[in-house]
N, C-alpha and C. Protein backbone atom coordinates (compact mmCIF):
# COMPACT_ATOMS: atom_id res chain seq x y z
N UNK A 1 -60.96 39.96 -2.13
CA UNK A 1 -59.71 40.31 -1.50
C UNK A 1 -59.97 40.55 -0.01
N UNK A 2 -59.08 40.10 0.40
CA UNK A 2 -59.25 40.29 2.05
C UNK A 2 -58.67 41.86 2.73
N UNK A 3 -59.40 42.10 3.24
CA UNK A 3 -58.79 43.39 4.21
C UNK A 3 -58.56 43.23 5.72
N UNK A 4 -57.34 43.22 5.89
CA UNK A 4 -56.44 43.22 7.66
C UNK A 4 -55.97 44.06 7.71
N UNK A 5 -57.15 44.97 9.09
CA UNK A 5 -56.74 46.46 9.21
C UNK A 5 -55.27 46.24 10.45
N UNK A 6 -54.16 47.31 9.98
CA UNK A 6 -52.65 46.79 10.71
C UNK A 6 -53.35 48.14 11.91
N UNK A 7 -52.01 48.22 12.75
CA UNK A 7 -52.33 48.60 14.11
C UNK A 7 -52.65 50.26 13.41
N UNK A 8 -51.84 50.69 12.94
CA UNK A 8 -51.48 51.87 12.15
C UNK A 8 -52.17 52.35 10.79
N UNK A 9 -53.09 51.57 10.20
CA UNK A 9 -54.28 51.88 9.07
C UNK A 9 -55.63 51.35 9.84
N UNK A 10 -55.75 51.17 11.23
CA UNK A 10 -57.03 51.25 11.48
C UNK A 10 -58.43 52.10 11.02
N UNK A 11 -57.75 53.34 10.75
CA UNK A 11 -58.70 54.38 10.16
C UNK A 11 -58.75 54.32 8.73
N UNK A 12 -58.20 53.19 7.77
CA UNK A 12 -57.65 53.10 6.67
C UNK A 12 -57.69 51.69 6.12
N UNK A 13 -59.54 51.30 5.69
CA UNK A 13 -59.96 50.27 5.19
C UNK A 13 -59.75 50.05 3.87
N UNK A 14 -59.07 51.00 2.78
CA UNK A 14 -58.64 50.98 1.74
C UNK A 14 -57.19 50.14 1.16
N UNK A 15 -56.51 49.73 2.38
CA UNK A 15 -55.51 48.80 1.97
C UNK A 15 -55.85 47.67 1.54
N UNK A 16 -55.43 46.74 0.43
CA UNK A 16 -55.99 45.62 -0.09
C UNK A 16 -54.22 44.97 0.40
N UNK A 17 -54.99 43.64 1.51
CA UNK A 17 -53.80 42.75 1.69
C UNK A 17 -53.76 41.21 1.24
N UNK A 18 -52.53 40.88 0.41
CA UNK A 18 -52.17 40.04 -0.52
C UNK A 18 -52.85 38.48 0.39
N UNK A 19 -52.82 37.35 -0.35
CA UNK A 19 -52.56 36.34 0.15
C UNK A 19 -51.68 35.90 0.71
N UNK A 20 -51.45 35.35 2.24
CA UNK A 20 -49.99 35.06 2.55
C UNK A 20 -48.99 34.06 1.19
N UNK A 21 -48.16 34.14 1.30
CA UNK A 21 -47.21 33.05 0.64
C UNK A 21 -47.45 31.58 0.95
N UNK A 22 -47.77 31.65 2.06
CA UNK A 22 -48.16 30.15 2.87
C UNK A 22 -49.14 29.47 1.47
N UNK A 23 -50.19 30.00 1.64
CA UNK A 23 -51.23 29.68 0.43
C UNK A 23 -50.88 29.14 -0.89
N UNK A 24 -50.00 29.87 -1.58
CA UNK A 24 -49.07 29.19 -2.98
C UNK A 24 -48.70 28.07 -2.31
N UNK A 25 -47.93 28.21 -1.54
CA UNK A 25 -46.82 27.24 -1.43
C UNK A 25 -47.92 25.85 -1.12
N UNK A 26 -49.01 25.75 -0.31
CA UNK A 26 -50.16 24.91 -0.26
C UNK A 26 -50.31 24.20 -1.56
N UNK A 27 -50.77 25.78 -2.44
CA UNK A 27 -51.47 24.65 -3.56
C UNK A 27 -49.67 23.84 -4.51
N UNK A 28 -48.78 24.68 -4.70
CA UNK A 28 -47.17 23.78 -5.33
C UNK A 28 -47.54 22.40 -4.00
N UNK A 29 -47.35 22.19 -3.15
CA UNK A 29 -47.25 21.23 -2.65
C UNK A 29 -48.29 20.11 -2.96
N UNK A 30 -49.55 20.37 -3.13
CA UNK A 30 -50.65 19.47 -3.65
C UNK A 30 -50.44 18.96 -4.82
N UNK A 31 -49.93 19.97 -5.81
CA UNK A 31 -49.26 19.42 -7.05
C UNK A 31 -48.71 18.70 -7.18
N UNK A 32 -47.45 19.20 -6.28
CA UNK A 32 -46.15 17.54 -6.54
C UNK A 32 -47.02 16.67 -5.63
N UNK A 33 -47.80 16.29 -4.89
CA UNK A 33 -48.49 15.45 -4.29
C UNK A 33 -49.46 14.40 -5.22
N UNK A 34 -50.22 15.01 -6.09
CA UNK A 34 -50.62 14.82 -6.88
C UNK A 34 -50.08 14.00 -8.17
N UNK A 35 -49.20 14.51 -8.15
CA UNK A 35 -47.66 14.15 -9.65
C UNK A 35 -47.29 13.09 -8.96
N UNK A 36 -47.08 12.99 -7.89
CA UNK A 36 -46.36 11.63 -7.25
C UNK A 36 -47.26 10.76 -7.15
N UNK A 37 -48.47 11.13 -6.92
CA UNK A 37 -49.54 9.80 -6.70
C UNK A 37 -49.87 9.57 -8.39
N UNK A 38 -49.96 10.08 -9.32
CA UNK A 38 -50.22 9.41 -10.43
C UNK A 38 -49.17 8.70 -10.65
N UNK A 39 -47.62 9.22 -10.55
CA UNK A 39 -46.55 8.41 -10.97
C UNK A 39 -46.82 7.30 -10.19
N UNK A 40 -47.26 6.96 -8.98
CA UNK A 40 -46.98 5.64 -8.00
C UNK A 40 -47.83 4.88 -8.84
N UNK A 41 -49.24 5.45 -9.02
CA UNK A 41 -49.96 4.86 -9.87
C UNK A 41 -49.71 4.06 -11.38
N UNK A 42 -49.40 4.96 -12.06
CA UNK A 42 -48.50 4.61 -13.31
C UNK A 42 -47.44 3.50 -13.22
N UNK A 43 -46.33 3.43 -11.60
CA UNK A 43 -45.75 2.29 -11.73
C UNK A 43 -46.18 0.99 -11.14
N UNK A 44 -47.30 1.28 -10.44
CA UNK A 44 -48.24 -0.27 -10.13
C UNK A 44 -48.76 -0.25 -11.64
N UNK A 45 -49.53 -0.10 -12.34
CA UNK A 45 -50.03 -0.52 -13.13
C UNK A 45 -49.13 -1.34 -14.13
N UNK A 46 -47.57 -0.26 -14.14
CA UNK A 46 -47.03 -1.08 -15.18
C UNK A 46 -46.49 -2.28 -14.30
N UNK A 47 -46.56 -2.38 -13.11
CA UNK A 47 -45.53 -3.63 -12.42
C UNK A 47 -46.80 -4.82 -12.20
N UNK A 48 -48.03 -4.36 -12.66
CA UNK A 48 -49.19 -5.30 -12.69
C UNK A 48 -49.58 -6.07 -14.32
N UNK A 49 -48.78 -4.90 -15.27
CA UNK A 49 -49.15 -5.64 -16.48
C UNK A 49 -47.60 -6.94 -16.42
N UNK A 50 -46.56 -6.44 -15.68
CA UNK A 50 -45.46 -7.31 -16.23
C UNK A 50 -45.88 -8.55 -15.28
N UNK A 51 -46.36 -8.66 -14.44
CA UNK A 51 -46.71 -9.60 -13.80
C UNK A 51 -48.03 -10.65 -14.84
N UNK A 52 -48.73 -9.99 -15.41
CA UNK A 52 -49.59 -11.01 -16.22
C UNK A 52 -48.87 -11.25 -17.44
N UNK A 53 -47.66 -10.72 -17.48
CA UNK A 53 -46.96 -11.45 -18.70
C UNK A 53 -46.01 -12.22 -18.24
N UNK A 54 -45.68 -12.41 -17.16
CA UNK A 54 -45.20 -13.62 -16.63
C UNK A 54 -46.24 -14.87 -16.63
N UNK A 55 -47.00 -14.33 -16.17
CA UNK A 55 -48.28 -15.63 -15.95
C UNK A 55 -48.72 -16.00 -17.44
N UNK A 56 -48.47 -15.48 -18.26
CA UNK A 56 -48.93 -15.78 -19.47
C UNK A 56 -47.66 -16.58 -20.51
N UNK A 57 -46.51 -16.31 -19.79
CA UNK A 57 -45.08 -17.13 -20.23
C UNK A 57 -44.83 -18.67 -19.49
């Protein structure tokens, strides 16, 4: 856990301060980043199998 002594607990290293919000919101964003690159993935592959079943018609 990180400790950031404020102007006013300088004398007062016992506060435990959270992770910003920024940080979540980092890793949710990598996620749907992630989710979208497998889906892109998932629809080349399927737009690569319909293509060898053309070639095969």
């Amino acid at each position: 856990m990180n400790f950031v002594p404020l102007p006013e607990d300088i004398g007062n290293r016992d506060i435990p301060v959270s992770l910003p919000n920024e940080v979540e919101f980092d890793d949710a964003e990598k996620e749907e980043e992630e989710e979208e690159e497998e889906e892109e993935e998932e629809e080349e592959e399927e737009e690569e199998e319909e293509e060898e079943v053309e070639v095969l018609f």
